[in-house]
N, C-alpha and C. Protein backbone atom coordinates (compact mmCIF):
# COMPACT_ATOMS: atom_id res chain seq x y z
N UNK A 1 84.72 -24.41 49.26
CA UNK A 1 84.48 -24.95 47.93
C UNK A 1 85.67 -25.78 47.47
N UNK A 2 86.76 -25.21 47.84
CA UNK A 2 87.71 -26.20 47.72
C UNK A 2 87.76 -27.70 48.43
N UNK A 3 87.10 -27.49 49.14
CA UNK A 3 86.93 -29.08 49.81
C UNK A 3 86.35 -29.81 49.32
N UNK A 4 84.95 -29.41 48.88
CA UNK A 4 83.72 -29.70 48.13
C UNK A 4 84.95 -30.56 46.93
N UNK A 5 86.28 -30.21 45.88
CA UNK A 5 86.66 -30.29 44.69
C UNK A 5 87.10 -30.96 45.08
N UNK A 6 88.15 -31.19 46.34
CA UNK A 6 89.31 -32.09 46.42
C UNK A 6 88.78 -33.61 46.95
N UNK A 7 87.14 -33.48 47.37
CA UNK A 7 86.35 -34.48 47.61
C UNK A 7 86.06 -35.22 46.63
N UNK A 8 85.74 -34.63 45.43
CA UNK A 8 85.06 -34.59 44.14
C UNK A 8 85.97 -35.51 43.75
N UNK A 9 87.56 -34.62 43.75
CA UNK A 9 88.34 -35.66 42.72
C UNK A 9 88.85 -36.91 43.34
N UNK A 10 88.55 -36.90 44.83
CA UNK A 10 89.32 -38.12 45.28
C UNK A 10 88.08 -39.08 44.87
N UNK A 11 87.05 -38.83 45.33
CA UNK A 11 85.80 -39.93 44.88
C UNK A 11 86.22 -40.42 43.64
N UNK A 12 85.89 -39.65 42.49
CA UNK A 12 85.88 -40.04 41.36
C UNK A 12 86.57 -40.68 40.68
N UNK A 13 88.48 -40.73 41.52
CA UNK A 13 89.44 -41.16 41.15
C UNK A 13 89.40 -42.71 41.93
N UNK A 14 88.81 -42.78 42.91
CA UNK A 14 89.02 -43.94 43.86
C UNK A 14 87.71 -45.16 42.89
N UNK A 15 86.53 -44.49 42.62
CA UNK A 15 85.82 -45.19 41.85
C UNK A 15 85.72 -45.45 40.39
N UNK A 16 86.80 -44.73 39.87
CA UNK A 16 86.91 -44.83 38.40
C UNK A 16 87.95 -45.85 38.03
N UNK A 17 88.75 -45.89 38.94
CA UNK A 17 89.78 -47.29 39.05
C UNK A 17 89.35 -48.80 39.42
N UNK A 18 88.32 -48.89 40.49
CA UNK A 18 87.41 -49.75 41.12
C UNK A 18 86.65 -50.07 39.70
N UNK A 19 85.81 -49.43 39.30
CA UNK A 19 85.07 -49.71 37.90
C UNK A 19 85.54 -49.95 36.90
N UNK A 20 87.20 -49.35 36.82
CA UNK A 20 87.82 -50.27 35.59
C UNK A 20 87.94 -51.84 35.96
N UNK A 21 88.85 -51.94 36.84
CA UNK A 21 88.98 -53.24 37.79
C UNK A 21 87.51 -54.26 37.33
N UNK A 22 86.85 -53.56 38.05
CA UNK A 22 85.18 -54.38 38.07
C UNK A 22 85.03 -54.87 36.73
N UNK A 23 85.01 -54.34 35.74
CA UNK A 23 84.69 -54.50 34.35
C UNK A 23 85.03 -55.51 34.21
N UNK A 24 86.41 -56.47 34.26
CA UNK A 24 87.29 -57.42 33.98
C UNK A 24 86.35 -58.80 35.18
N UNK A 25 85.39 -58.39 35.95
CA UNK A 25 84.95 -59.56 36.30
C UNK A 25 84.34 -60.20 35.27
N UNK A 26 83.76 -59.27 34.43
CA UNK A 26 82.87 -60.05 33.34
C UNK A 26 83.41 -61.19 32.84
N UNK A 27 84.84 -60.96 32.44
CA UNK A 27 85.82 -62.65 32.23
C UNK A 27 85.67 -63.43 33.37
N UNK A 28 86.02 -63.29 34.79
CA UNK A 28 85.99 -64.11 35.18
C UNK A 28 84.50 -64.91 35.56
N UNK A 29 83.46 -64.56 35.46
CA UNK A 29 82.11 -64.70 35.53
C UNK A 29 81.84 -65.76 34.25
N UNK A 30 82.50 -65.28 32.95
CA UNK A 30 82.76 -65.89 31.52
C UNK A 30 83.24 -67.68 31.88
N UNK A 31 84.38 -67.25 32.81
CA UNK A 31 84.99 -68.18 32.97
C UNK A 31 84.60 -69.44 33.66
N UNK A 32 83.98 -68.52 34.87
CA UNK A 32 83.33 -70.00 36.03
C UNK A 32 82.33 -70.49 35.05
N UNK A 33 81.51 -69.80 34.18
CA UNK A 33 80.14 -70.68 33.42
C UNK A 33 80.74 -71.49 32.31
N UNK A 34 81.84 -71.11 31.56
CA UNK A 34 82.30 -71.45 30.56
C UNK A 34 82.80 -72.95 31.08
N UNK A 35 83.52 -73.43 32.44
CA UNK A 35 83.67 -74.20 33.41
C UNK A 35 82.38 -74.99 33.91
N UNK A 36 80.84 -74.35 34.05
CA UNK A 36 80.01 -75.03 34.61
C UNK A 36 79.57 -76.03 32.96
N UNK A 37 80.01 -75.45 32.05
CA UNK A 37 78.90 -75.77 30.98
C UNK A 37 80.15 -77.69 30.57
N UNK A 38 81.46 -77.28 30.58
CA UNK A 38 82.22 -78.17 30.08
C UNK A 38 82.25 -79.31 31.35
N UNK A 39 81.94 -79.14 32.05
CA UNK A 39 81.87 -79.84 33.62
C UNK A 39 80.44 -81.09 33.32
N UNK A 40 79.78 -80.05 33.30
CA UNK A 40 78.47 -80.67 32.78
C UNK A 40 78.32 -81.67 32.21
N UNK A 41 79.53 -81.27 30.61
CA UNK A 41 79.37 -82.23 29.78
C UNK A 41 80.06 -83.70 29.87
N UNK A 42 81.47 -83.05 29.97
CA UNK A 42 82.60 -83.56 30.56
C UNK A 42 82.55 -84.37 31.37
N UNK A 43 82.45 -84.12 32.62
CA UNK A 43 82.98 -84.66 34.15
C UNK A 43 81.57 -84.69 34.92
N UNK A 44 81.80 -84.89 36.18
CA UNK A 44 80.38 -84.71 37.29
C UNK A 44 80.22 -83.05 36.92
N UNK A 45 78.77 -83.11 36.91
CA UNK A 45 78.99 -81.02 37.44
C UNK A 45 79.58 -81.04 38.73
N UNK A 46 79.68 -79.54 38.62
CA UNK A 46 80.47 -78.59 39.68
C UNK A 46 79.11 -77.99 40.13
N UNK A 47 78.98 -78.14 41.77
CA UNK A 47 78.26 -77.50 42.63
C UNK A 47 78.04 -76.30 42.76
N UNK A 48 79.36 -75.79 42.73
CA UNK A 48 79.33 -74.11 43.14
C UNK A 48 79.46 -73.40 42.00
N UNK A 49 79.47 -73.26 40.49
CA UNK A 49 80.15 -72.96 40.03
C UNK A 49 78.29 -71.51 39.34
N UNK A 50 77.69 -71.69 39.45
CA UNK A 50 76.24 -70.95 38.74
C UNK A 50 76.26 -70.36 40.49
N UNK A 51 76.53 -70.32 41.40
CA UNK A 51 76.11 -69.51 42.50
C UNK A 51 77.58 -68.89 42.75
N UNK A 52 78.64 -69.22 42.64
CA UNK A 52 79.60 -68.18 42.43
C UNK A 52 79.88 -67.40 41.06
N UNK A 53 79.16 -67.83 40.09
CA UNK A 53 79.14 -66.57 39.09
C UNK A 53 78.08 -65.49 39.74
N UNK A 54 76.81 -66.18 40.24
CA UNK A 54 75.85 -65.13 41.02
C UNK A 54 76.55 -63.80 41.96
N UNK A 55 77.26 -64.46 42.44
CA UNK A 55 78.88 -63.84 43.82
C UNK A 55 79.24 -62.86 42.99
N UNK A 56 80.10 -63.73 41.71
CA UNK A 56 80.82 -62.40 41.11
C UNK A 56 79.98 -61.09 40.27
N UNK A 57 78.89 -61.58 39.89
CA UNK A 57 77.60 -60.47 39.73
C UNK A 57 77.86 -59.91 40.37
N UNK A 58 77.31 -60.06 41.62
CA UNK A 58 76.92 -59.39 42.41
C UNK A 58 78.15 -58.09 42.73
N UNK A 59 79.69 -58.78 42.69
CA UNK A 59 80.51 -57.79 42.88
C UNK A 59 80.69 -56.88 41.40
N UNK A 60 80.26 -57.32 40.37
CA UNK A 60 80.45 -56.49 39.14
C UNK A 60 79.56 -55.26 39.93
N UNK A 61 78.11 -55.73 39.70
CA UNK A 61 77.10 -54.41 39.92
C UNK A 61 77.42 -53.74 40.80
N UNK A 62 77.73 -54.20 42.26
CA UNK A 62 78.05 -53.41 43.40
C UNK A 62 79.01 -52.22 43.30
N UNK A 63 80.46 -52.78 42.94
CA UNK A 63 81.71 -52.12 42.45
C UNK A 63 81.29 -51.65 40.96
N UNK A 64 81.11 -51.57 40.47
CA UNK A 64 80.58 -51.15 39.34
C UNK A 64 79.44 -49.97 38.93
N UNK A 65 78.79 -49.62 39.93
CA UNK A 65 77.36 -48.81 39.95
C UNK A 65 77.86 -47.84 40.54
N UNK A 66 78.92 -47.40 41.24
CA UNK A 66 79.64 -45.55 41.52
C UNK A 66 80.10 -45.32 40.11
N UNK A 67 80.85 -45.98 39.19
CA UNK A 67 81.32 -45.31 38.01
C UNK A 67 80.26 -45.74 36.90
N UNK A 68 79.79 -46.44 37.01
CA UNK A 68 78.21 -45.84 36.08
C UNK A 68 77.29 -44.61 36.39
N UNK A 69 77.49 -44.14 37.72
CA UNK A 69 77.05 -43.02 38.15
C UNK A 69 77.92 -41.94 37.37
N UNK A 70 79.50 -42.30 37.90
CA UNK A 70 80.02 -41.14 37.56
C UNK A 70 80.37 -40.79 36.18
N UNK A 71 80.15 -42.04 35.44
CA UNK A 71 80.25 -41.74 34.05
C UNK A 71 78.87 -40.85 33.11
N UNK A 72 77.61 -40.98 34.34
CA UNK A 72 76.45 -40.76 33.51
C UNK A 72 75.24 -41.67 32.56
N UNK A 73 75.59 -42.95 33.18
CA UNK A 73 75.33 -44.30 32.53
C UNK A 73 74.26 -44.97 32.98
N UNK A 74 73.71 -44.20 33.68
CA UNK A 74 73.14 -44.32 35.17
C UNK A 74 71.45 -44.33 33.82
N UNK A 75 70.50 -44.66 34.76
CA UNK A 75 68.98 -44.61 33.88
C UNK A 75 68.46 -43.09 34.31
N UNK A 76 67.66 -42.87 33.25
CA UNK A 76 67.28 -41.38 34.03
C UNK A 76 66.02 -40.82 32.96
N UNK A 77 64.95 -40.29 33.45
CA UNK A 77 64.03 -39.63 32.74
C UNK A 77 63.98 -38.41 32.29
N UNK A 78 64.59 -39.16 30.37
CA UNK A 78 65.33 -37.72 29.37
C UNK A 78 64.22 -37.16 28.54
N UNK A 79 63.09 -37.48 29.27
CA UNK A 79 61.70 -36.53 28.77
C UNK A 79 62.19 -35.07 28.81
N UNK A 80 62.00 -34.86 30.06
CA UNK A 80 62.12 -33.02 30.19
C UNK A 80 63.43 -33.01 30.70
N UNK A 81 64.69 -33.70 31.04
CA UNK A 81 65.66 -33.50 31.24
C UNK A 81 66.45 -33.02 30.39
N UNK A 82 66.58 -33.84 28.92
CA UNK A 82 67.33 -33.30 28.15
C UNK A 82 67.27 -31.37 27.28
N UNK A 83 65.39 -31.04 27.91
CA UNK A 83 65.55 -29.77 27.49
C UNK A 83 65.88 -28.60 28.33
N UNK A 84 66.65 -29.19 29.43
CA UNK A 84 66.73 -28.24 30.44
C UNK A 84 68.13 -27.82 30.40
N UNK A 85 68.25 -26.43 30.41
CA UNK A 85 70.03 -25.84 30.88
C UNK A 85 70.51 -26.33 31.63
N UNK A 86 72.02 -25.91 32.10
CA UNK A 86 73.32 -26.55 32.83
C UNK A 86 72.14 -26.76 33.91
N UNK A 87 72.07 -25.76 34.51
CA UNK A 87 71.73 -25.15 35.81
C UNK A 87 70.97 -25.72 36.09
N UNK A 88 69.61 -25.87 35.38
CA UNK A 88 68.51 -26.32 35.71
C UNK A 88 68.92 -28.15 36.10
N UNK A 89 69.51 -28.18 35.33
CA UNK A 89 70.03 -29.53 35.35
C UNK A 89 70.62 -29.85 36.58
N UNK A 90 71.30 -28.94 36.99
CA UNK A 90 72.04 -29.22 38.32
C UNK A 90 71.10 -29.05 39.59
N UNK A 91 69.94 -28.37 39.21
CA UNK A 91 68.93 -28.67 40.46
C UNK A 91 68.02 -29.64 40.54
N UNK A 92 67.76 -30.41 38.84
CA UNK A 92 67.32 -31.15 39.05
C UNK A 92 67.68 -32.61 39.88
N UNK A 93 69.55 -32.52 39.56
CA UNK A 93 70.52 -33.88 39.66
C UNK A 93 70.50 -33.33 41.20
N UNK A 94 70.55 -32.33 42.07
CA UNK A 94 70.69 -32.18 43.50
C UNK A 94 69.53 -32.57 43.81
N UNK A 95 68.21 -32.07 43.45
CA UNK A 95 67.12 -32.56 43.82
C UNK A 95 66.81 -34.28 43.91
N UNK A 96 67.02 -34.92 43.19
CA UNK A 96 66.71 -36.65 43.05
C UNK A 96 67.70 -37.27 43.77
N UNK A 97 68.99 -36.79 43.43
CA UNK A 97 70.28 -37.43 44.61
C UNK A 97 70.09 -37.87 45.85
N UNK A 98 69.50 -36.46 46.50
CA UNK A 98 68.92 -36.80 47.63
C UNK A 98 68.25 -38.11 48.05
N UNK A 99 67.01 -38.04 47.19
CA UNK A 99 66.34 -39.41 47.06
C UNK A 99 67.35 -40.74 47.36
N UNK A 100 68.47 -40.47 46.46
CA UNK A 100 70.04 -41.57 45.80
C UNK A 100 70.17 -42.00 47.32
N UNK A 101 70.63 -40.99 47.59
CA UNK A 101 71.12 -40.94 48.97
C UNK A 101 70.44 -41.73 50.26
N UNK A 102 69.47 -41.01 50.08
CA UNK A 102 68.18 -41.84 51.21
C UNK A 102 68.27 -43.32 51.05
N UNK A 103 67.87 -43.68 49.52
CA UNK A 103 68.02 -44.98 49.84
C UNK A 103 69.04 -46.06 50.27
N UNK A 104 70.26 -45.14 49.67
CA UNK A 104 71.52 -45.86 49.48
C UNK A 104 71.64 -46.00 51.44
N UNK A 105 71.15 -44.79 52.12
CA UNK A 105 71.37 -44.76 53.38
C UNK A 105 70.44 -46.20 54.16
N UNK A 106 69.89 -46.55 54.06
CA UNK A 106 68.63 -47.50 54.22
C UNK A 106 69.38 -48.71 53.90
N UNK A 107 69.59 -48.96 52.77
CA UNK A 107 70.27 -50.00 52.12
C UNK A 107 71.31 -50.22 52.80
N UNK A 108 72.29 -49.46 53.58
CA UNK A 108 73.32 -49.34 54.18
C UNK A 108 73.17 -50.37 55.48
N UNK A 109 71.79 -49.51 56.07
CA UNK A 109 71.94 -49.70 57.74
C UNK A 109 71.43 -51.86 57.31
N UNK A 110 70.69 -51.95 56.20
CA UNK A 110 70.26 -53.31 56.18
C UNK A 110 71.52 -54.14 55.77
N UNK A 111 72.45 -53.51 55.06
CA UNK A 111 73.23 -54.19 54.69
C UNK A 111 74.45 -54.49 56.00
N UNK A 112 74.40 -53.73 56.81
CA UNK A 112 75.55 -53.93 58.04
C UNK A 112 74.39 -54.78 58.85
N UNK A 113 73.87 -54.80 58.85
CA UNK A 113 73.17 -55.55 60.34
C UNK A 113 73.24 -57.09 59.59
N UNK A 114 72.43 -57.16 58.03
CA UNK A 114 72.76 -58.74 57.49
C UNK A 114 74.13 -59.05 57.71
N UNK A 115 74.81 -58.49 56.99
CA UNK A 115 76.54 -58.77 56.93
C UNK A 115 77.00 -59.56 58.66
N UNK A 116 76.79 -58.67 59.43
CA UNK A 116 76.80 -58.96 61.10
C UNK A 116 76.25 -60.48 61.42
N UNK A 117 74.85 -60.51 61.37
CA UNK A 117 74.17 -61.68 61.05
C UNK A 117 75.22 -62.66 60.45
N UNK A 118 75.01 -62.79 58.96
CA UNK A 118 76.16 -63.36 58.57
C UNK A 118 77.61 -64.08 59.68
N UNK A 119 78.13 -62.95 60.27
CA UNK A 119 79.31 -63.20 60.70
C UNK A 119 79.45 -63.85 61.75
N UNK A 120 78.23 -63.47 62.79
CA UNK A 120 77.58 -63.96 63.61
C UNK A 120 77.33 -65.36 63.91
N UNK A 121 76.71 -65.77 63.00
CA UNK A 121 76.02 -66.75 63.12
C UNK A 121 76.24 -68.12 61.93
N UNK A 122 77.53 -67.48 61.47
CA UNK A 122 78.25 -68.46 59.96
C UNK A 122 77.15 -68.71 59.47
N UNK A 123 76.47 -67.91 58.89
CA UNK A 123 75.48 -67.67 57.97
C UNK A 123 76.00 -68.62 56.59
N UNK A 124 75.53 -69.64 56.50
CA UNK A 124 75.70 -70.27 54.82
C UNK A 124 74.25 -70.33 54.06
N UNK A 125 74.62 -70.36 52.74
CA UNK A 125 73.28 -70.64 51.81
C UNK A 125 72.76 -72.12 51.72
N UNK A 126 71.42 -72.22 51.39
CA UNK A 126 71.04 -73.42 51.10
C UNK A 126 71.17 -74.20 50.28
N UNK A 127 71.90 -73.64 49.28
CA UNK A 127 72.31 -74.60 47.93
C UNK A 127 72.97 -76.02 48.31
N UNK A 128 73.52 -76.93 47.61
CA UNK A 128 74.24 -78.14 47.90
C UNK A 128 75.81 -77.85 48.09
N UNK A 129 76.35 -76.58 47.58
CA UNK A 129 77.50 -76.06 48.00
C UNK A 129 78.09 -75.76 49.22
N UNK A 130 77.01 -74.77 49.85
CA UNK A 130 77.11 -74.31 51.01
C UNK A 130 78.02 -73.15 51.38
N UNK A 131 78.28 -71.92 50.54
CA UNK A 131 79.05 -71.56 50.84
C UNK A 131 78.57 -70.57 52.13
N UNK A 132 79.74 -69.60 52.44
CA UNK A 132 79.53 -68.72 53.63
C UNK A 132 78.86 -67.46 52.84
N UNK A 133 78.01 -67.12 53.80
CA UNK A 133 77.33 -65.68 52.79
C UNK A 133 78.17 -64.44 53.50
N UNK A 134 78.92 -64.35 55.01
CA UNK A 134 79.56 -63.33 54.79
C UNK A 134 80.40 -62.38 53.64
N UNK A 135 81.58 -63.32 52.69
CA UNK A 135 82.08 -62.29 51.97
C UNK A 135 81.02 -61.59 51.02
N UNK A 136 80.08 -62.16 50.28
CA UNK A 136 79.31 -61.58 49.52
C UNK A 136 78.47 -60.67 49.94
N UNK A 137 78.21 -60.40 51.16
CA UNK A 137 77.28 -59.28 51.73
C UNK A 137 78.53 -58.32 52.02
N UNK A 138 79.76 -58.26 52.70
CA UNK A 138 80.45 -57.41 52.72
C UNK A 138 80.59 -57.15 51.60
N UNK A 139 80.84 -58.04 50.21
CA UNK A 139 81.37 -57.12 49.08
C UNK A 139 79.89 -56.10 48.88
N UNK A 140 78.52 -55.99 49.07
CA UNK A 140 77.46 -55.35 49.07
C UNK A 140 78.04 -54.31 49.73
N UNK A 141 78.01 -54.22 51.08
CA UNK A 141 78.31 -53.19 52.08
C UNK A 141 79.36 -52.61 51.15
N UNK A 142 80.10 -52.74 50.72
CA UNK A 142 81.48 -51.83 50.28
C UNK A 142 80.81 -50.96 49.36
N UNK A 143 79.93 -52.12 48.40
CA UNK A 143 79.59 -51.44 47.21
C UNK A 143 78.62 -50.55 47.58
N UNK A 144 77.75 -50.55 48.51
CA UNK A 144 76.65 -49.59 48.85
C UNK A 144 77.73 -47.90 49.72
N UNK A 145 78.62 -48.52 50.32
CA UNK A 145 79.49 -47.20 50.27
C UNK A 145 79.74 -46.69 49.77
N UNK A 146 80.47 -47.38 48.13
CA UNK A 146 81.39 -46.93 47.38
C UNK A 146 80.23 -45.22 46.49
N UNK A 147 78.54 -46.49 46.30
CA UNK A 147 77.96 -45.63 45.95
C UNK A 147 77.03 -44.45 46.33
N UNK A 148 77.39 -44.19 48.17
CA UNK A 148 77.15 -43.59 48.70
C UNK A 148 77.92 -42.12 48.45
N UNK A 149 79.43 -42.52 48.35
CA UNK A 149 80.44 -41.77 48.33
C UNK A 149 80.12 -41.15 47.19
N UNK A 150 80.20 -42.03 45.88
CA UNK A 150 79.77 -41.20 44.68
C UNK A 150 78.41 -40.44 43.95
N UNK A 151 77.57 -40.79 45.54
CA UNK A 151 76.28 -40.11 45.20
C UNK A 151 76.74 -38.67 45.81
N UNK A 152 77.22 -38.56 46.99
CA UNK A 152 77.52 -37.03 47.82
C UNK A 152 78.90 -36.47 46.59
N UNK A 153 79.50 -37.08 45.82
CA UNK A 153 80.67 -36.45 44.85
C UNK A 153 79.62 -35.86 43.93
N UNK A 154 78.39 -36.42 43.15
CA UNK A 154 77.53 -35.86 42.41
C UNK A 154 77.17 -34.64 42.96
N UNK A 155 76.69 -34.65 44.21
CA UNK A 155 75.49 -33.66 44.54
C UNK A 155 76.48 -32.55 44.91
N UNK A 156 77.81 -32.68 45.19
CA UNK A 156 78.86 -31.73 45.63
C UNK A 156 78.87 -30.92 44.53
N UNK A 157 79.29 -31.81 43.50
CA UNK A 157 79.58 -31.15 41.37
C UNK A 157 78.20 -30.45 41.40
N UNK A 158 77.20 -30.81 41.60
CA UNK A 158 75.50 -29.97 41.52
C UNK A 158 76.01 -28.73 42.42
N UNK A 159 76.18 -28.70 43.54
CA UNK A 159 76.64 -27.53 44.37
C UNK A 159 77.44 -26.91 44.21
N UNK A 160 78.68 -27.23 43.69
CA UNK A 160 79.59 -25.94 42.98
C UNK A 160 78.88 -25.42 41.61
N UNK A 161 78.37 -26.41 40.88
CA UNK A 161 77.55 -26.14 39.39
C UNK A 161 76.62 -24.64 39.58
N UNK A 162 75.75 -24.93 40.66
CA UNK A 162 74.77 -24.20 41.17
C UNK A 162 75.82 -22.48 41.58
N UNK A 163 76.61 -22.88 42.31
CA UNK A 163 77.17 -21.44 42.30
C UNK A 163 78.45 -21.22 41.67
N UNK A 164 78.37 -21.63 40.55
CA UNK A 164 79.32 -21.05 39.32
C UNK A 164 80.54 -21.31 40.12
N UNK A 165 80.81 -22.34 40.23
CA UNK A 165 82.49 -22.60 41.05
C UNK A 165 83.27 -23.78 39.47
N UNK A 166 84.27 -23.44 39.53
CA UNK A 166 84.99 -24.25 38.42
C UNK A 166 84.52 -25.78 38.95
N UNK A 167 84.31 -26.61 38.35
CA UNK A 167 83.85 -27.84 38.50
C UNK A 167 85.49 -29.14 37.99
N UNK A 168 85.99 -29.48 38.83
CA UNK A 168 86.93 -30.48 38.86
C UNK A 168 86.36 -31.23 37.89
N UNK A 169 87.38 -32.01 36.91
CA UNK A 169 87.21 -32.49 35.52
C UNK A 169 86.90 -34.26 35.92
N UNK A 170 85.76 -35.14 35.19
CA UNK A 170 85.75 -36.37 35.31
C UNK A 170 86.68 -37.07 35.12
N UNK A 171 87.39 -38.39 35.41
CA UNK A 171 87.75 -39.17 35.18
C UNK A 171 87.20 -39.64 33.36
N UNK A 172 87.95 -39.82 32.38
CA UNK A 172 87.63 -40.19 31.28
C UNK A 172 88.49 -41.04 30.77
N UNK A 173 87.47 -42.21 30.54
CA UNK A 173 87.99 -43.45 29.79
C UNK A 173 88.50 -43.96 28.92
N UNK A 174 90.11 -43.91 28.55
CA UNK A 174 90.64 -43.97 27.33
C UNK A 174 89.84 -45.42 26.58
N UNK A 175 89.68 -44.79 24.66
CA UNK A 175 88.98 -46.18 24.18
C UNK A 175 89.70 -46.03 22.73
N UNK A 176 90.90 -47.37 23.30
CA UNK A 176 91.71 -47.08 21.90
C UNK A 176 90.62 -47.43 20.40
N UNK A 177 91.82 -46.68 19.27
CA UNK A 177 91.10 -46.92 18.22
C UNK A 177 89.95 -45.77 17.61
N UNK A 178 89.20 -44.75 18.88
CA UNK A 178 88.67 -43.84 18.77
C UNK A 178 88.62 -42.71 17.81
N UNK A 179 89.94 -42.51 17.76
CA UNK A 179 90.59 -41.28 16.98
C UNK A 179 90.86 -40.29 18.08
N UNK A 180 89.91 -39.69 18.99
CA UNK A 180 89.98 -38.91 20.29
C UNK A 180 91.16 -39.40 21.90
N UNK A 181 91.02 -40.33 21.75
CA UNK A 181 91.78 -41.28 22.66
C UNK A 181 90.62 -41.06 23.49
N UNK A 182 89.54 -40.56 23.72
CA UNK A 182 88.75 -40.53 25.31
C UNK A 182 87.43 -40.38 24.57
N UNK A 183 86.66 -40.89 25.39
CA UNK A 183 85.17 -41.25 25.33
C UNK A 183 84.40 -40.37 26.02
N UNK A 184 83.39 -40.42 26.01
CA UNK A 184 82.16 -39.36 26.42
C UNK A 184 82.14 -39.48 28.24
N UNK A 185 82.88 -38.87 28.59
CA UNK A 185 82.48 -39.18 30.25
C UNK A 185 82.72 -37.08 30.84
């Protein structure tokens, strides 16, 4: 069980830093459009500039979707969930994980064989840009790890939950101005 914790906290710590990080793409995403729109007006447009904000999407959600997990941010059906005890709760969150898991596993094996492809075969897009699609499928692959990792840190917290083992404390998001210094995580 101790392994199960020291798993717990390294996940949660490795993706709660990653998801702060991630957050701050939103500027730079701000930035390339804020760039496509003055380009536009301004100067010739810019080619790449609406398919590398797509890029940096893509790395928000990717890097970004383990600490929406681990924060609880995640979508979820609070019909009969919210009237259920700890416990029950924790068989329900072990029970669907699984599911998490499965797919994330699937998603995995498609995402290494494209990525490969990609690398393979200097995979570029069809746009007028042309960029290379390798980095953007690896940043996928990472992110489909990252939330692999933090799907088995969930279902671990469900498994100590389940047999009354002290449960290692979340990562919580200081939000100045609060009064609390920390937010609901």
């Amino acid at each position: 069980m101790k392994l199960l914790s020291g798993y717990i906290r390294l996940v949660d710590r490795l993706n709660f830093r990653l998801g702060r990080i991630a957050m701050y793409l939103l500027f730079a995403i701000m930035a390339i459009l804020f760039w496509s729109s003055v380009s536009k007006t301004l100067f010739r447009p810019s080619l790449w500039t609406l398919e590398m904000a797509q890029f940096m999407m893509v790395a928000y959600y990717m890097i970004g979707g383990p600490y929406s997990i681990q924060l609880g941010s995640n979508v979820r059906m609070d019909l009969m969930y919210r009237k259920l005890d700890p416990r029950q709760k924790a068989w329900m969150d072990g029970f669907t994980v699984l599911f998490l898991i499965t797919y994330l596993g699937f998603l995995l094996y498609g995402g290494i064989n494209s990525t490969i492809y990609a690398l393979q075969f200097s995979e570029r897009s069809y746009s007028a840009w042309q960029p290379y699609m390798w980095p953007v499928k690896l940043v996928m692959v990472i992110g489909i790890i990252l939330m692999l990792l933090q799907s088995l840190a969930e279902l671990a917290r469900d498994i100590l939950n389940l047999r009354n083992h002290p449960l290692p404390p979340r990562p919580s998001p200081r939000i100045s101005g609060s009064g609390s210094g920390q937010g609901e995580g």
